[in-house]
C-alpha atoms as a PDB file:
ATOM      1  CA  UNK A   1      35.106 -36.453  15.164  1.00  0.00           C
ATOM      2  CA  UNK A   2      33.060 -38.962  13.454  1.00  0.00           C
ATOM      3  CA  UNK A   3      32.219 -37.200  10.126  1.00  0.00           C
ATOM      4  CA  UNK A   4      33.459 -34.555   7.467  1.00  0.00           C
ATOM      5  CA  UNK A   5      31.565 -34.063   4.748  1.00  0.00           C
ATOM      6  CA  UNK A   6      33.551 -32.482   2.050  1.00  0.00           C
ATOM      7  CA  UNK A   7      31.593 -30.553  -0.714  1.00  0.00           C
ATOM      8  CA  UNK A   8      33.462 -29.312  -3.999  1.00  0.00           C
ATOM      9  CA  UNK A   9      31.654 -26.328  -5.647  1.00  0.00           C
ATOM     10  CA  UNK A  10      31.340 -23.764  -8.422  1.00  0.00           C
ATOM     11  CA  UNK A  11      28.741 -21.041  -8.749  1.00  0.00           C
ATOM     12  CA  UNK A  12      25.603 -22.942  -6.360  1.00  0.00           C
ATOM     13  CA  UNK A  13      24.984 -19.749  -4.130  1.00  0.00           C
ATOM     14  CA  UNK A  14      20.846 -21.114  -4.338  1.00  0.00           C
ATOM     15  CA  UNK A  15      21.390 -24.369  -2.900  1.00  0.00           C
ATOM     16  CA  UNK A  16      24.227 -23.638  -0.510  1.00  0.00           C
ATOM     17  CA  UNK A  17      22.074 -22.879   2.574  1.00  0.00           C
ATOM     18  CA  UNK A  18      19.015 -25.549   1.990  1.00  0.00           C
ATOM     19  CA  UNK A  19      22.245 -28.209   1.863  1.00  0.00           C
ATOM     20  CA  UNK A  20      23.503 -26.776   5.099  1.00  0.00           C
ATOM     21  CA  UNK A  21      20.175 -27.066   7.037  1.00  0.00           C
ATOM     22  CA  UNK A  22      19.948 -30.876   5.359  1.00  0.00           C
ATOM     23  CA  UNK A  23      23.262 -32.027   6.586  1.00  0.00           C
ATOM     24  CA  UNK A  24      23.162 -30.170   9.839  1.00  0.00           C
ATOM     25  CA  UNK A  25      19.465 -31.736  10.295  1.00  0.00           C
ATOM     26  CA  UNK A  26      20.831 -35.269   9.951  1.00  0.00           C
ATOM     27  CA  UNK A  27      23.989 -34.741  11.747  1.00  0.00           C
ATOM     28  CA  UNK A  28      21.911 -33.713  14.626  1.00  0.00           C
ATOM     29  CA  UNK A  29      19.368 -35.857  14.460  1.00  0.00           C
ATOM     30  CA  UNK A  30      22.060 -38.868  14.473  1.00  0.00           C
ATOM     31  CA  UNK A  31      24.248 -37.436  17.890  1.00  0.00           C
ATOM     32  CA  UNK A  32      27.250 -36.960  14.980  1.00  0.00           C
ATOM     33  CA  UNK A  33      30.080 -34.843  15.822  1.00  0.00           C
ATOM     34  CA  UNK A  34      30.915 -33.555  12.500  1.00  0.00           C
ATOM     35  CA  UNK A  35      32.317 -30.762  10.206  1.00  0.00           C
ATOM     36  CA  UNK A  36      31.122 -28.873   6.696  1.00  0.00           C
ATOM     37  CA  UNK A  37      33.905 -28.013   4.777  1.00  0.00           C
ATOM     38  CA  UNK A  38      32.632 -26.457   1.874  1.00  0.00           C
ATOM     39  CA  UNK A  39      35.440 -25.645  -1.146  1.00  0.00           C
ATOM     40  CA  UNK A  40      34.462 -22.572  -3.400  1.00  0.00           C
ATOM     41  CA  UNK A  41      36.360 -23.742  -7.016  1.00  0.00           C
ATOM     42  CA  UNK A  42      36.716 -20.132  -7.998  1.00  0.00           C
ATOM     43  CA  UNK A  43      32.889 -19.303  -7.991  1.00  0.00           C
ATOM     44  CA  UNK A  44      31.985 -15.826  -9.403  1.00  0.00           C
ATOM     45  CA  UNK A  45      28.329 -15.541  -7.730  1.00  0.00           C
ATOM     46  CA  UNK A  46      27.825 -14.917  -3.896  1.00  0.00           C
ATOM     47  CA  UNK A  47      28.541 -18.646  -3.180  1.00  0.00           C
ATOM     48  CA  UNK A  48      32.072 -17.498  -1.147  1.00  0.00           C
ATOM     49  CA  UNK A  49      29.414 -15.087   0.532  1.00  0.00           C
ATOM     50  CA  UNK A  50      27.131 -17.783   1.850  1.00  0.00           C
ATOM     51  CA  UNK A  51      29.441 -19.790   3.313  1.00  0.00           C
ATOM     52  CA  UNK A  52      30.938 -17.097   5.622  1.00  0.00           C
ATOM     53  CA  UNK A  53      27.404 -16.396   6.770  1.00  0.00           C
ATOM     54  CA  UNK A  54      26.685 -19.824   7.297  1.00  0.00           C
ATOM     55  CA  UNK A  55      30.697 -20.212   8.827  1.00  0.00           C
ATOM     56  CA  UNK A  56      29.481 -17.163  11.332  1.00  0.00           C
ATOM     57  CA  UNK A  57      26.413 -19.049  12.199  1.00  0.00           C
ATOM     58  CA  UNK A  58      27.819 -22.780  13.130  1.00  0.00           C
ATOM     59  CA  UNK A  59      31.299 -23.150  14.058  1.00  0.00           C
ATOM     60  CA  UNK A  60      30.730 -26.822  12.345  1.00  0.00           C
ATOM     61  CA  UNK A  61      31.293 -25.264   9.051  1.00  0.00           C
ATOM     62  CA  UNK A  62      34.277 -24.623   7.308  1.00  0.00           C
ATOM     63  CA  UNK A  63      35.405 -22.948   4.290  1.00  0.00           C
ATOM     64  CA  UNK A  64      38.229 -23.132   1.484  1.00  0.00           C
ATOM     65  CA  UNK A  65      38.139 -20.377  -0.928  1.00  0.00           C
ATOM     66  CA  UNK A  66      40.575 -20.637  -4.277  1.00  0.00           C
ATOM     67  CA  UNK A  67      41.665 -18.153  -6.190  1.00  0.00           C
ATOM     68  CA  UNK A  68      40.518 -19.148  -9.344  1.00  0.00           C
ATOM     69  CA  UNK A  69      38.787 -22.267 -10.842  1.00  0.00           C
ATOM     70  CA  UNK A  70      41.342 -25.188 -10.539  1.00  0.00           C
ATOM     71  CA  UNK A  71      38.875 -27.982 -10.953  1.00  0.00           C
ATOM     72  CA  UNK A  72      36.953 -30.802  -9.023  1.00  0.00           C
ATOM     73  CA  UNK A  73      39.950 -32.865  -7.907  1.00  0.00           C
ATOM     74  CA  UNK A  74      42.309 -30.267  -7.052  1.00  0.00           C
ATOM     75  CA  UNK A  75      38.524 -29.080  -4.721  1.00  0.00           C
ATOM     76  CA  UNK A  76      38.465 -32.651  -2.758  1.00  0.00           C
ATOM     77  CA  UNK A  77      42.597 -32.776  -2.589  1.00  0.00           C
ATOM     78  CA  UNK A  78      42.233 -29.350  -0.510  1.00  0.00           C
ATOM     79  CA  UNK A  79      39.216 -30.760   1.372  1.00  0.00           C
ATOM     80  CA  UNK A  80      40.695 -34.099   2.039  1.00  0.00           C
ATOM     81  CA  UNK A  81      43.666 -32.539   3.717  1.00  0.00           C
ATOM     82  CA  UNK A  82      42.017 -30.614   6.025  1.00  0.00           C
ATOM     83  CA  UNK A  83      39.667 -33.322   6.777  1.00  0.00           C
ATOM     84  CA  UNK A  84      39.144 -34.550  10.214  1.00  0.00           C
ATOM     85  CA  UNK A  85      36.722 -36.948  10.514  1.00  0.00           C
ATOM     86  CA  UNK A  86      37.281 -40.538  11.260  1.00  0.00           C
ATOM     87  CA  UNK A  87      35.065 -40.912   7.795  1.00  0.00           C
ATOM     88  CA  UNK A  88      34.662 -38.430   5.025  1.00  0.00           C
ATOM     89  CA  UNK A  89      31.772 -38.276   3.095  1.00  0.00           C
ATOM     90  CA  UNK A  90      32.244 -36.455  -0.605  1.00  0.00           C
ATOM     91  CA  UNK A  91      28.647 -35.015  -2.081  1.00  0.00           C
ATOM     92  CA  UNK A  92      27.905 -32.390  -4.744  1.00  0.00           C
ATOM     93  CA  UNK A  93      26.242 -28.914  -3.852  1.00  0.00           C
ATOM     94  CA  UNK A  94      23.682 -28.758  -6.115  1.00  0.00           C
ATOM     95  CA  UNK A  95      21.417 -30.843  -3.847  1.00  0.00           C
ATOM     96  CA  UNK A  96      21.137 -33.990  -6.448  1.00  0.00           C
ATOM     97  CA  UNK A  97      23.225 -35.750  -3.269  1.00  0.00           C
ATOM     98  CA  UNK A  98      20.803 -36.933  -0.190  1.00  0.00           C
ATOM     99  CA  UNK A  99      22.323 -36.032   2.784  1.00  0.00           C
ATOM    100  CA  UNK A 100      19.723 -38.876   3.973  1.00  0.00           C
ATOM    101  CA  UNK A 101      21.937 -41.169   2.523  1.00  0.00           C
ATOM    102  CA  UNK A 102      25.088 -40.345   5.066  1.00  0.00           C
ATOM    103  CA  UNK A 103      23.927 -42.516   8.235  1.00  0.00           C
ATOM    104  CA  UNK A 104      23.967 -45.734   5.984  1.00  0.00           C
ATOM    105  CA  UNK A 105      27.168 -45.287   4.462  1.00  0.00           C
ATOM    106  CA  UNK A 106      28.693 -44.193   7.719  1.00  0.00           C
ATOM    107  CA  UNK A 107      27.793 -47.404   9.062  1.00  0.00           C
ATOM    108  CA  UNK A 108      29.024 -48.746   6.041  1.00  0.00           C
ATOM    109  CA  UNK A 109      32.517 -47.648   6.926  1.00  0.00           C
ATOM    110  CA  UNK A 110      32.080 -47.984  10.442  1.00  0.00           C
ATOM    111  CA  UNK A 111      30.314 -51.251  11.163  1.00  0.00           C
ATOM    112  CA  UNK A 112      30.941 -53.222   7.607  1.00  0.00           C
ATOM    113  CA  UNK A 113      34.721 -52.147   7.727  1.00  0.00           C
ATOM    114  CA  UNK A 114      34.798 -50.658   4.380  1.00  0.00           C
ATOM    115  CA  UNK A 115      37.846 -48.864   3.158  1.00  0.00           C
ATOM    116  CA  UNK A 116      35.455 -46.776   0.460  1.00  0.00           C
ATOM    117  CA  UNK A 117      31.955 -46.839  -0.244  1.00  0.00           C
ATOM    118  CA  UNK A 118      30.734 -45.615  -3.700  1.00  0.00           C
ATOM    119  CA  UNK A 119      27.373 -44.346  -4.720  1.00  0.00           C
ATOM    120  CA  UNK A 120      25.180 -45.605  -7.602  1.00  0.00           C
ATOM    121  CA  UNK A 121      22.458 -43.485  -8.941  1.00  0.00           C
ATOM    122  CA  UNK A 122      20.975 -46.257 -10.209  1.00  0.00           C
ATOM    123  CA  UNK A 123      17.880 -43.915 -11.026  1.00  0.00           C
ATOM    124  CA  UNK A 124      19.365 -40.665 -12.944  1.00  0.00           C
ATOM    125  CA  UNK A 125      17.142 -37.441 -13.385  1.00  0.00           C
ATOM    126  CA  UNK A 126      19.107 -36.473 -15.709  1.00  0.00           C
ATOM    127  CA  UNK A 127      19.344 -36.181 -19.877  1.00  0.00           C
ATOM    128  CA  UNK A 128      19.355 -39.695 -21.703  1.00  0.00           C
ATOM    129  CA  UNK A 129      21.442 -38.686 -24.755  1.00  0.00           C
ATOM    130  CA  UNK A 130      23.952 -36.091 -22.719  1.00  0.00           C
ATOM    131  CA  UNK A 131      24.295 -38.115 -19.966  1.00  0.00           C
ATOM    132  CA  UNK A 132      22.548 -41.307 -19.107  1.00  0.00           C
ATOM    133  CA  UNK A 133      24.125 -43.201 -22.552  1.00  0.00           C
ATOM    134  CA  UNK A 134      27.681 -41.419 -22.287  1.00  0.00           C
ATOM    135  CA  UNK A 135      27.578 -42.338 -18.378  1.00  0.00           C
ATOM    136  CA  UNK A 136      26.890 -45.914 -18.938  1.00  0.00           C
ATOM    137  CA  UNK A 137      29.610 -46.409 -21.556  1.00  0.00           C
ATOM    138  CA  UNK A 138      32.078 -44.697 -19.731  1.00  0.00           C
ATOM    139  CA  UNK A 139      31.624 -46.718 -16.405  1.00  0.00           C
ATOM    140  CA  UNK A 140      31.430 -49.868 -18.616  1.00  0.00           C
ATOM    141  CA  UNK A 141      35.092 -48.777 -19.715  1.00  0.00           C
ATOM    142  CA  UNK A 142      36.505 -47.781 -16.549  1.00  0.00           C
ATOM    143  CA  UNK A 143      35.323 -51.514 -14.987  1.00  0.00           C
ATOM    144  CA  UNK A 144      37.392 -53.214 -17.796  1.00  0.00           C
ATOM    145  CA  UNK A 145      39.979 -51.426 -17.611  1.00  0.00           C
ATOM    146  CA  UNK A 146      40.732 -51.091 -14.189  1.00  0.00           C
ATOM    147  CA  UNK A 147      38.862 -54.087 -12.629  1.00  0.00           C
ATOM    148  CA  UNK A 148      37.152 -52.101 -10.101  1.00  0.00           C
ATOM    149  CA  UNK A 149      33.555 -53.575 -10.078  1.00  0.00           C
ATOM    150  CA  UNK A 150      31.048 -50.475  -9.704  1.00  0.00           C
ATOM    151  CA  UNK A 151      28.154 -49.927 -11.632  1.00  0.00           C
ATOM    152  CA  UNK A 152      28.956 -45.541 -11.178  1.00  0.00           C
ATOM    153  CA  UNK A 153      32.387 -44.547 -10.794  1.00  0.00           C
ATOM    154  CA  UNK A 154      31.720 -40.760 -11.088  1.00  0.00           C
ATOM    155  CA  UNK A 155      28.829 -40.543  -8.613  1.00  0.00           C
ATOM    156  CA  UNK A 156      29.870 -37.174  -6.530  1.00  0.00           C
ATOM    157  CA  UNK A 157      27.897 -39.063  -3.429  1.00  0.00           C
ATOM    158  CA  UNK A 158      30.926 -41.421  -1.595  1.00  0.00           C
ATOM    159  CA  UNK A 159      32.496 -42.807   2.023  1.00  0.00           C
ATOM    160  CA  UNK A 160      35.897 -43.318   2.997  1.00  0.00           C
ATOM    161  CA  UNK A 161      37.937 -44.148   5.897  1.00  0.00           C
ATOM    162  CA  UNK A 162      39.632 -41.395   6.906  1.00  0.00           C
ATOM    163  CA  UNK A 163      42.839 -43.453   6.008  1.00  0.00           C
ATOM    164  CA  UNK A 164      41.928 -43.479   2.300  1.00  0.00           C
ATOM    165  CA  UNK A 165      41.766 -39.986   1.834  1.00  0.00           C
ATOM    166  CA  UNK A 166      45.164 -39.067   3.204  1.00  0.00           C
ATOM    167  CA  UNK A 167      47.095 -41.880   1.192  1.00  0.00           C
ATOM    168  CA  UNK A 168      45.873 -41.077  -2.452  1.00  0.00           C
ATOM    169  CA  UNK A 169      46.440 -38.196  -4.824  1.00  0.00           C
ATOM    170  CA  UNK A 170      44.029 -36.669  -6.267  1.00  0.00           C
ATOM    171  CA  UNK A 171      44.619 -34.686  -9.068  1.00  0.00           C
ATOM    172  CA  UNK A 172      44.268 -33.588 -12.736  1.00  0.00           C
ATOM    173  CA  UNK A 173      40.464 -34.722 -13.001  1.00  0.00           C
ATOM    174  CA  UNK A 174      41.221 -37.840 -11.802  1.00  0.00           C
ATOM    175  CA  UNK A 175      37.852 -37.524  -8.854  1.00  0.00           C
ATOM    176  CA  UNK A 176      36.438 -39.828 -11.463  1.00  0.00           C
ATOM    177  CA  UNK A 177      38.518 -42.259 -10.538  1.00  0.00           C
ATOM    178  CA  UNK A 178      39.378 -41.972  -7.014  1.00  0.00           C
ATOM    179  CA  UNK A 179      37.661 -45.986  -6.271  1.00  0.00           C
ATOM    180  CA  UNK A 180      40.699 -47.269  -8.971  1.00  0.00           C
ATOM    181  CA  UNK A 181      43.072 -44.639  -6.846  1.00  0.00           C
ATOM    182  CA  UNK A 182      42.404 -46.218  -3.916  1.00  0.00           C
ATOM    183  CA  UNK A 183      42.604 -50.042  -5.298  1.00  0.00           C
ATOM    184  CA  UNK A 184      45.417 -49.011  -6.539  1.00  0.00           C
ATOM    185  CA  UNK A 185      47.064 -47.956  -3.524  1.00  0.00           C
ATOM    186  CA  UNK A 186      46.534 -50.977  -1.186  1.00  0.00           C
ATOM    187  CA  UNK A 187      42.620 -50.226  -0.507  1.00  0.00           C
ATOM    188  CA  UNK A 188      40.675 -53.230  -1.628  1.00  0.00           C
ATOM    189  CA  UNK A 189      37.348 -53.231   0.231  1.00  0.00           C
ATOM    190  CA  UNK A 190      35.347 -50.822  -1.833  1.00  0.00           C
ATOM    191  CA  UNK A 191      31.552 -51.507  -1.854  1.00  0.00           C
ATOM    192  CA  UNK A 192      28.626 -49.710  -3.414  1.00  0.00           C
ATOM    193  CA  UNK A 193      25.543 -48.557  -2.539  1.00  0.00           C
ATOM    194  CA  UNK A 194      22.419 -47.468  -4.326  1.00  0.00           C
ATOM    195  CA  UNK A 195      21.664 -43.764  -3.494  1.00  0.00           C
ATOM    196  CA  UNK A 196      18.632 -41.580  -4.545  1.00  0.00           C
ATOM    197  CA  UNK A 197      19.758 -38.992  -7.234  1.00  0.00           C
ATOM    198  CA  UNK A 198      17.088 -36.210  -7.281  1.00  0.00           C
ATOM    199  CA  UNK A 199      16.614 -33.683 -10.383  1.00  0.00           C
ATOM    200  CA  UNK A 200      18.531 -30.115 -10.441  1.00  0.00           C
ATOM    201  CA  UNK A 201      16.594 -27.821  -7.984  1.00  0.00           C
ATOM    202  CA  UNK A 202      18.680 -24.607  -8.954  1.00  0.00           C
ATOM    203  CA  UNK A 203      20.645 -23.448 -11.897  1.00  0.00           C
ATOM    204  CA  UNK A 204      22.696 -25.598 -14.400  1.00  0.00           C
ATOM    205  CA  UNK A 205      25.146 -28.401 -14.773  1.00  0.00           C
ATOM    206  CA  UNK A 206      29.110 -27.009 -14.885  1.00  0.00           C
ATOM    207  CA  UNK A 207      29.719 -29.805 -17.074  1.00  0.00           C
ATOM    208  CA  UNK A 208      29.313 -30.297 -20.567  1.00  0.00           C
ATOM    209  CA  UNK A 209      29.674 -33.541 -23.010  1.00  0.00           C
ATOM    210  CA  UNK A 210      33.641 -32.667 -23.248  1.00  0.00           C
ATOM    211  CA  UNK A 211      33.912 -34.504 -19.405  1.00  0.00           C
ATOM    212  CA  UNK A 212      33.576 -37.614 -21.427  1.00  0.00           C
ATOM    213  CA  UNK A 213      36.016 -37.426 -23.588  1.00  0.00           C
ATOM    214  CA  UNK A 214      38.572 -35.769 -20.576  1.00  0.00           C
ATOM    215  CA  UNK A 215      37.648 -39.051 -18.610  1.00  0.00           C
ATOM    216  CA  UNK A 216      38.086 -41.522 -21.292  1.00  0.00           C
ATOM    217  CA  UNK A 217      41.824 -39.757 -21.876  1.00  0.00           C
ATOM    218  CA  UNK A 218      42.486 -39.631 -17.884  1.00  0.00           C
ATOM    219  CA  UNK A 219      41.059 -43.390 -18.216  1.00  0.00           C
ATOM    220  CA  UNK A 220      44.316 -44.267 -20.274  1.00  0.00           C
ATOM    221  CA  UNK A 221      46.814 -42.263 -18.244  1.00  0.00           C
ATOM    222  CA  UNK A 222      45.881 -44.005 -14.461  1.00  0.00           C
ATOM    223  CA  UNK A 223      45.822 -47.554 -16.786  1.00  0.00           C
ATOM    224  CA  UNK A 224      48.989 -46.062 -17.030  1.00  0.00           C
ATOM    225  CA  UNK A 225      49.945 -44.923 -14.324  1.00  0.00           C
ATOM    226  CA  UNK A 226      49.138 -47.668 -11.959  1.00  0.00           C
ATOM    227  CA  UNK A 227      50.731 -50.620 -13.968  1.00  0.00           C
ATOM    228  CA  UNK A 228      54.159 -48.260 -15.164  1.00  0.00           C
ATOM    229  CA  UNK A 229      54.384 -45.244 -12.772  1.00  0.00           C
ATOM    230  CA  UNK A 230      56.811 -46.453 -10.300  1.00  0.00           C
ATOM    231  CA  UNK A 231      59.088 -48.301 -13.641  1.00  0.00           C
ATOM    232  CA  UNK A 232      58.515 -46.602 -16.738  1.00  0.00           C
ATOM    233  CA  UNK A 233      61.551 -48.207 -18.656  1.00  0.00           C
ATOM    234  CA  UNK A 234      59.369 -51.188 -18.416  1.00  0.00           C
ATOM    235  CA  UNK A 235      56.942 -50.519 -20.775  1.00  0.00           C
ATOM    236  CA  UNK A 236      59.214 -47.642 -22.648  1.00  0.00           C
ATOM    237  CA  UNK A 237      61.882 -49.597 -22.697  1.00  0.00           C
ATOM    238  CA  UNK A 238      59.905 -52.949 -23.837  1.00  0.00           C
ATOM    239  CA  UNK A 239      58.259 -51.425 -26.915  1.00  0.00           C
ATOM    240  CA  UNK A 240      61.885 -50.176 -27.956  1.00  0.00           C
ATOM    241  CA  UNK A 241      63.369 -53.706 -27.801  1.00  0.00           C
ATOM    242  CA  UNK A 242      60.521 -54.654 -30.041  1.00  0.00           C
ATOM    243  CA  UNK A 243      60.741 -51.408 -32.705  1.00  0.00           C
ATOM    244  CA  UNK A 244      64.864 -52.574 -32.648  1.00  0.00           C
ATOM    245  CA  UNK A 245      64.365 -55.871 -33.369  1.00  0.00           C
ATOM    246  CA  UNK A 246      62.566 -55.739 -35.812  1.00  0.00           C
ATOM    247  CA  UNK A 247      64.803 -52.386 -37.513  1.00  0.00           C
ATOM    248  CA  UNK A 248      67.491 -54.833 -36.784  1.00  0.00           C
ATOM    249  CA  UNK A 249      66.235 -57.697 -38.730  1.00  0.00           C
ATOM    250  CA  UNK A 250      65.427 -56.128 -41.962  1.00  0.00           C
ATOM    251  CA  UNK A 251      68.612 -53.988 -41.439  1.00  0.00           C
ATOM    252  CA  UNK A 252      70.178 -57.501 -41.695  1.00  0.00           C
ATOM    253  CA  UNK A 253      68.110 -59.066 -44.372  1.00  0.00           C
ATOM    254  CA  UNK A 254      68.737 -56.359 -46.494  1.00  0.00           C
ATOM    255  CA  UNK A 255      72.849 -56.695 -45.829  1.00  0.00           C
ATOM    256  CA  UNK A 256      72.682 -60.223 -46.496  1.00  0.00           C
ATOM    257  CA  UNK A 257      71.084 -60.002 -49.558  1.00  0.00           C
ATOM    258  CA  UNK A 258      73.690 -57.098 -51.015  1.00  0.00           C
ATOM    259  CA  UNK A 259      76.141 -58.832 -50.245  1.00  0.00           C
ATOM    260  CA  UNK A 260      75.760 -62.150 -50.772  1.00  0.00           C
ATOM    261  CA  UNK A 261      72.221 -62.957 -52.350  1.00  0.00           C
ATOM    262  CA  UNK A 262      71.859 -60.339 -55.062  1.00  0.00           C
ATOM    263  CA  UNK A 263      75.168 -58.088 -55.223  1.00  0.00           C
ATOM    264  CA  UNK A 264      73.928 -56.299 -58.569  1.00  0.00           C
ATOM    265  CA  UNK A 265      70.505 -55.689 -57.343  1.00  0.00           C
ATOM    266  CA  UNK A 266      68.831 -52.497 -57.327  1.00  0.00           C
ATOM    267  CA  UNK A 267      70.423 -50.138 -54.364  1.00  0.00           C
ATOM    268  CA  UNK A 268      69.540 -50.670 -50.590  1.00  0.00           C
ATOM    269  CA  UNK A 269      67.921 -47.043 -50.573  1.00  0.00           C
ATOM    270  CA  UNK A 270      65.854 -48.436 -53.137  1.00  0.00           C
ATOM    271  CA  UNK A 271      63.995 -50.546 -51.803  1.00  0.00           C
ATOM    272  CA  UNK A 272      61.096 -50.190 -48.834  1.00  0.00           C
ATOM    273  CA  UNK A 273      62.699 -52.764 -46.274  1.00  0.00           C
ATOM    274  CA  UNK A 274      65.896 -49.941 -46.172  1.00  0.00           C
ATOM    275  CA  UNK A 275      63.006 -47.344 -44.430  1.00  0.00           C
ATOM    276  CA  UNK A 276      60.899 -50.025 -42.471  1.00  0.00           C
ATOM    277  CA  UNK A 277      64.219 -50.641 -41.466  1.00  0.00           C
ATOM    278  CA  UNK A 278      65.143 -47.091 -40.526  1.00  0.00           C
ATOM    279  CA  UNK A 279      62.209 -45.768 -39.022  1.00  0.00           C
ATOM    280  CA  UNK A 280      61.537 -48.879 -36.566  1.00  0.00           C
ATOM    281  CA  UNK A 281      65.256 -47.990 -35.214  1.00  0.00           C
ATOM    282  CA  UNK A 282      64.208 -44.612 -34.667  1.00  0.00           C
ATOM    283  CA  UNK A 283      61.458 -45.079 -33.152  1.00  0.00           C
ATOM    284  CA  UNK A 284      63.007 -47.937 -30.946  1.00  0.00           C
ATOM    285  CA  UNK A 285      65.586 -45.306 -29.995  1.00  0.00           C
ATOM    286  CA  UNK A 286      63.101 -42.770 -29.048  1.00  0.00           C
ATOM    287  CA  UNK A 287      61.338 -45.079 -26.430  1.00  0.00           C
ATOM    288  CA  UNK A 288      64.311 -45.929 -25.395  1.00  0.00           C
ATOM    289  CA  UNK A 289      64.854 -42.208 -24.593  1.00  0.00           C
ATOM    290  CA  UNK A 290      61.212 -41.441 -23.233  1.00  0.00           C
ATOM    291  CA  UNK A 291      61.627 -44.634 -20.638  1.00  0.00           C
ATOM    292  CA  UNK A 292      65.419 -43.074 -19.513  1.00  0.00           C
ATOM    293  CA  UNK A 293      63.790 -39.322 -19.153  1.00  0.00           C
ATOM    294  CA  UNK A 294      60.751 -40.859 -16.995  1.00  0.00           C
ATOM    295  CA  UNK A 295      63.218 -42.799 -14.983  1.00  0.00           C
ATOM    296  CA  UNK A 296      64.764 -39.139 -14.358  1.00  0.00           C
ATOM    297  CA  UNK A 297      61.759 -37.442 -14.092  1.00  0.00           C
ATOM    298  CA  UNK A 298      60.498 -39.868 -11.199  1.00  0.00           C
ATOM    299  CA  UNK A 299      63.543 -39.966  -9.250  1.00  0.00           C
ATOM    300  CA  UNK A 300      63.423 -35.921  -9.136  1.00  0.00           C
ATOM    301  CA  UNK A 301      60.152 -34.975  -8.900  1.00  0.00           C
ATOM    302  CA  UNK A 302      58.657 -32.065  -6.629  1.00  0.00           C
ATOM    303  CA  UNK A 303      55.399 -32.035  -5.074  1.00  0.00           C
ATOM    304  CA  UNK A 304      53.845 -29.050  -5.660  1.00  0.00           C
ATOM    305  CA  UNK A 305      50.986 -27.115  -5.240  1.00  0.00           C
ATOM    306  CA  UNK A 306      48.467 -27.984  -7.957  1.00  0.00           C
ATOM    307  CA  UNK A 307      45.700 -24.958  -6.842  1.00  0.00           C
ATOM    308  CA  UNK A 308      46.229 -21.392  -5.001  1.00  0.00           C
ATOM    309  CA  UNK A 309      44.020 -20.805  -1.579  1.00  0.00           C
ATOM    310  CA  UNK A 310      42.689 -17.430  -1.317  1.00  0.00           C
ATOM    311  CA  UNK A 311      40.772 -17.409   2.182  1.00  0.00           C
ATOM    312  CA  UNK A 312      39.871 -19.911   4.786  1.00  0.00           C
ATOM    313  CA  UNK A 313      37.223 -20.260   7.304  1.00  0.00           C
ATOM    314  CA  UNK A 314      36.836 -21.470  11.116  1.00  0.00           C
ATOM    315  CA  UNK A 315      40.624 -24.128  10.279  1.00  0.00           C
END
C-alpha cells in the first residue's frame, strides 16, 4: 500500500465527508493504493456516525472509535499502529490541511528519501494574538532546545516513512513534538515543506491558549527525556554531588572554626552557614534518592495502554 493517511479528531461531523471526497479525489486521481483511517477522540456529535457511513461506502476507509477523549497523541499512537502504508501522512479534520499537498510530500518520502517531512503554514488564517505570536515563540523555543531546525513543529499536516511511525512513542501531548521524537530516535533526515493552511470552514478550534503553556512544560520533559531517560542517576545523581559538596564544605568550615578558630564563639546553630549547611545535604540526599527510584522505575516499567478503543471499522 503506498499511503495511509491518519486523521485525529474531535467533534468535526461538518467537514468529515467534504475531507473524504478530497483525499479520495487525489488518491484516485494519482493511481494511489491507500487507506483513511479516521480516529474519533471521544467526539460527542455524529462524527463516529459519519465515518461508518463513509466506512460502508469505501472499503478504503477505516475507523478507530475511543471511549472517551484521551487526546491528540494517544489519536495518532492508535492510528500509527494500525497503519499500513509504506508512508503515512498525519492531517487535521477540520479541512485547514490540503489534501493537495499529499502527492508532493509523498514524493518527498519516496523519491528524496526522507525519514519525516514536516509542514509549515508559513501563511496562518488564523488569530494574531491567540495564535500566530504564541505559535512563533513556541517553535522558536522548541528549535533551541532541541536542535531540530523547522520553522512549525506543531503543523497537524506531516510525512513519514512508514519506519518512523512504528519506532517512536507517542504520547502524553507530545504530537507536538513528534520531528524531536524521531531525531531523537535515530531519524535524522527530516525536511520541511511549505503547505497552504486555509481558514476554519466549520465550527471551532478544540484548543485554547492553555496548549501553550502544556507544550512549553512537555518542551522541558522530552529535553529531558532524550538527554536522561535511558540514565537518570546522571543528572539526579550529578546535582546531588554538587548540593553535598557544598553541605559538606560549610559543614566543615563551620567544625573548623568551633574547634579550632573561635572555640567561644556564638553556637553552630547560631549561625546561617549551620542551615546552608543542612539543607544543601538534604537536598543532595533527595536527588540522590529521585536518580536511585528512576533507575528502578526504568528497569521495571510496563507498557500499557494509554487510551481505551470502543469500536473499529473495516481492520
Amino acid at each position: 500500500m503506498n499511503i495511509s493517511v491518519v486523521i485525529p479528531l474531535l467533534n468535526e461531523q461538518e467537514s468529515l465527508t467534504e475531507l473524504y471526497d478530497w483525499i479520495a479525489k487525489i488518491m484516485q486521481s494519482n493511481h494511489f493504493s491507500y487507506e483513511i483511517i479516521f480516529i474519533d477522540d471521544g467526539s460527542t456529535d455524529s462524527s463516529w456516525k459519519v465515518i461508518k457511513q463513509l466506512s460502508e461506502k469505501d472499503t478504503n476507509v477505516k475507523g478507530i472509535r475511543f471511549m472517551r477523549n484521551f487526546g491528540k497523541s494517544q489519536a495518532l499512537h492508535a492510528g500509527f499502529e494500525k497503519a499500513q502504508g509504506d508512508v503515512v501522512i498525519t492531517m487535521d479534520a477540520d479541512l485547514q490541511d490540503s489534501p493537495e499537498e499529499i502527492p508532493e510530500l509523498y514524493n518527498m518520502i519516496v523519491k528524496e528519501q526522507y525519514d519525516m517531512v514536516s509542514g509549515w503554514k508559513k501563511k496562518r488564517y488564523d488569530s494574531v494574538v491567540s495564535k500566530n505570536l504564541p505559535s512563533k515563540l513556541f517553535n522558536w523555543a522548541a528549535r533551541r532546545t532541541s536542535g531540530v531546525k523547522l520553522n512549525d513543529f506543531n503543523c497537524g499536516l506531516k510525512a513519514y516513512n512508514q519506519n518512523v511511525i512504528k519506532n517512536i512513542d507517542v504520547h502524553g501531548e507530545m504530537h507536538r513534538y513528534i520531528p524531536v521524537l524521531a531525531k531523537n530516535a535515530g531519524f535524522s533526515n527530516i525536511g520541511e515543506k511549505v503547505v497552504l493552511h486555509q481558514a476554519r470552514k466549520y465550527g471551532t478550534t478544540k484548543f485554547g491558549m492553555n496548549r501553550f503553556i502544556h507544550g512549553f512544560l512537555d518542551l522541558l520533559t522530552i529535553w529531558f527525556i532524550s538527554r536522561f531517560a535511558r540514565r537518570p542517576m546522571h543528572l539526579f545523581g550529578a546535582l546531588g554531588a554538587i548540593m553535598l559538596i557544598i553541605g559538606l564544605g560549610f559543614t566543615l568550615y563551620l567544625g573548623i572554626d568551633k574547634l579550632f578558630l573561635n572555640p567561644t564563639g556564638r553556637l553552630i546553630t547560631d549561625r546561617p552557614q549551620f542551615y546552608i549547611a543542612l539543607s544543601t545535604m538534604i537536598i543532595g540526599t533527595q536527588f540522590f534518592i529521585a536518580g536511585f527510584l528512576g533507575e528502578i522505575i526504568l528497569r521495571n516499567k510496563d507498557d500499557r495502554k494509554r487510551y481505551l478503543v470502543d469500536s473499529e471499522l473495516n481492520f
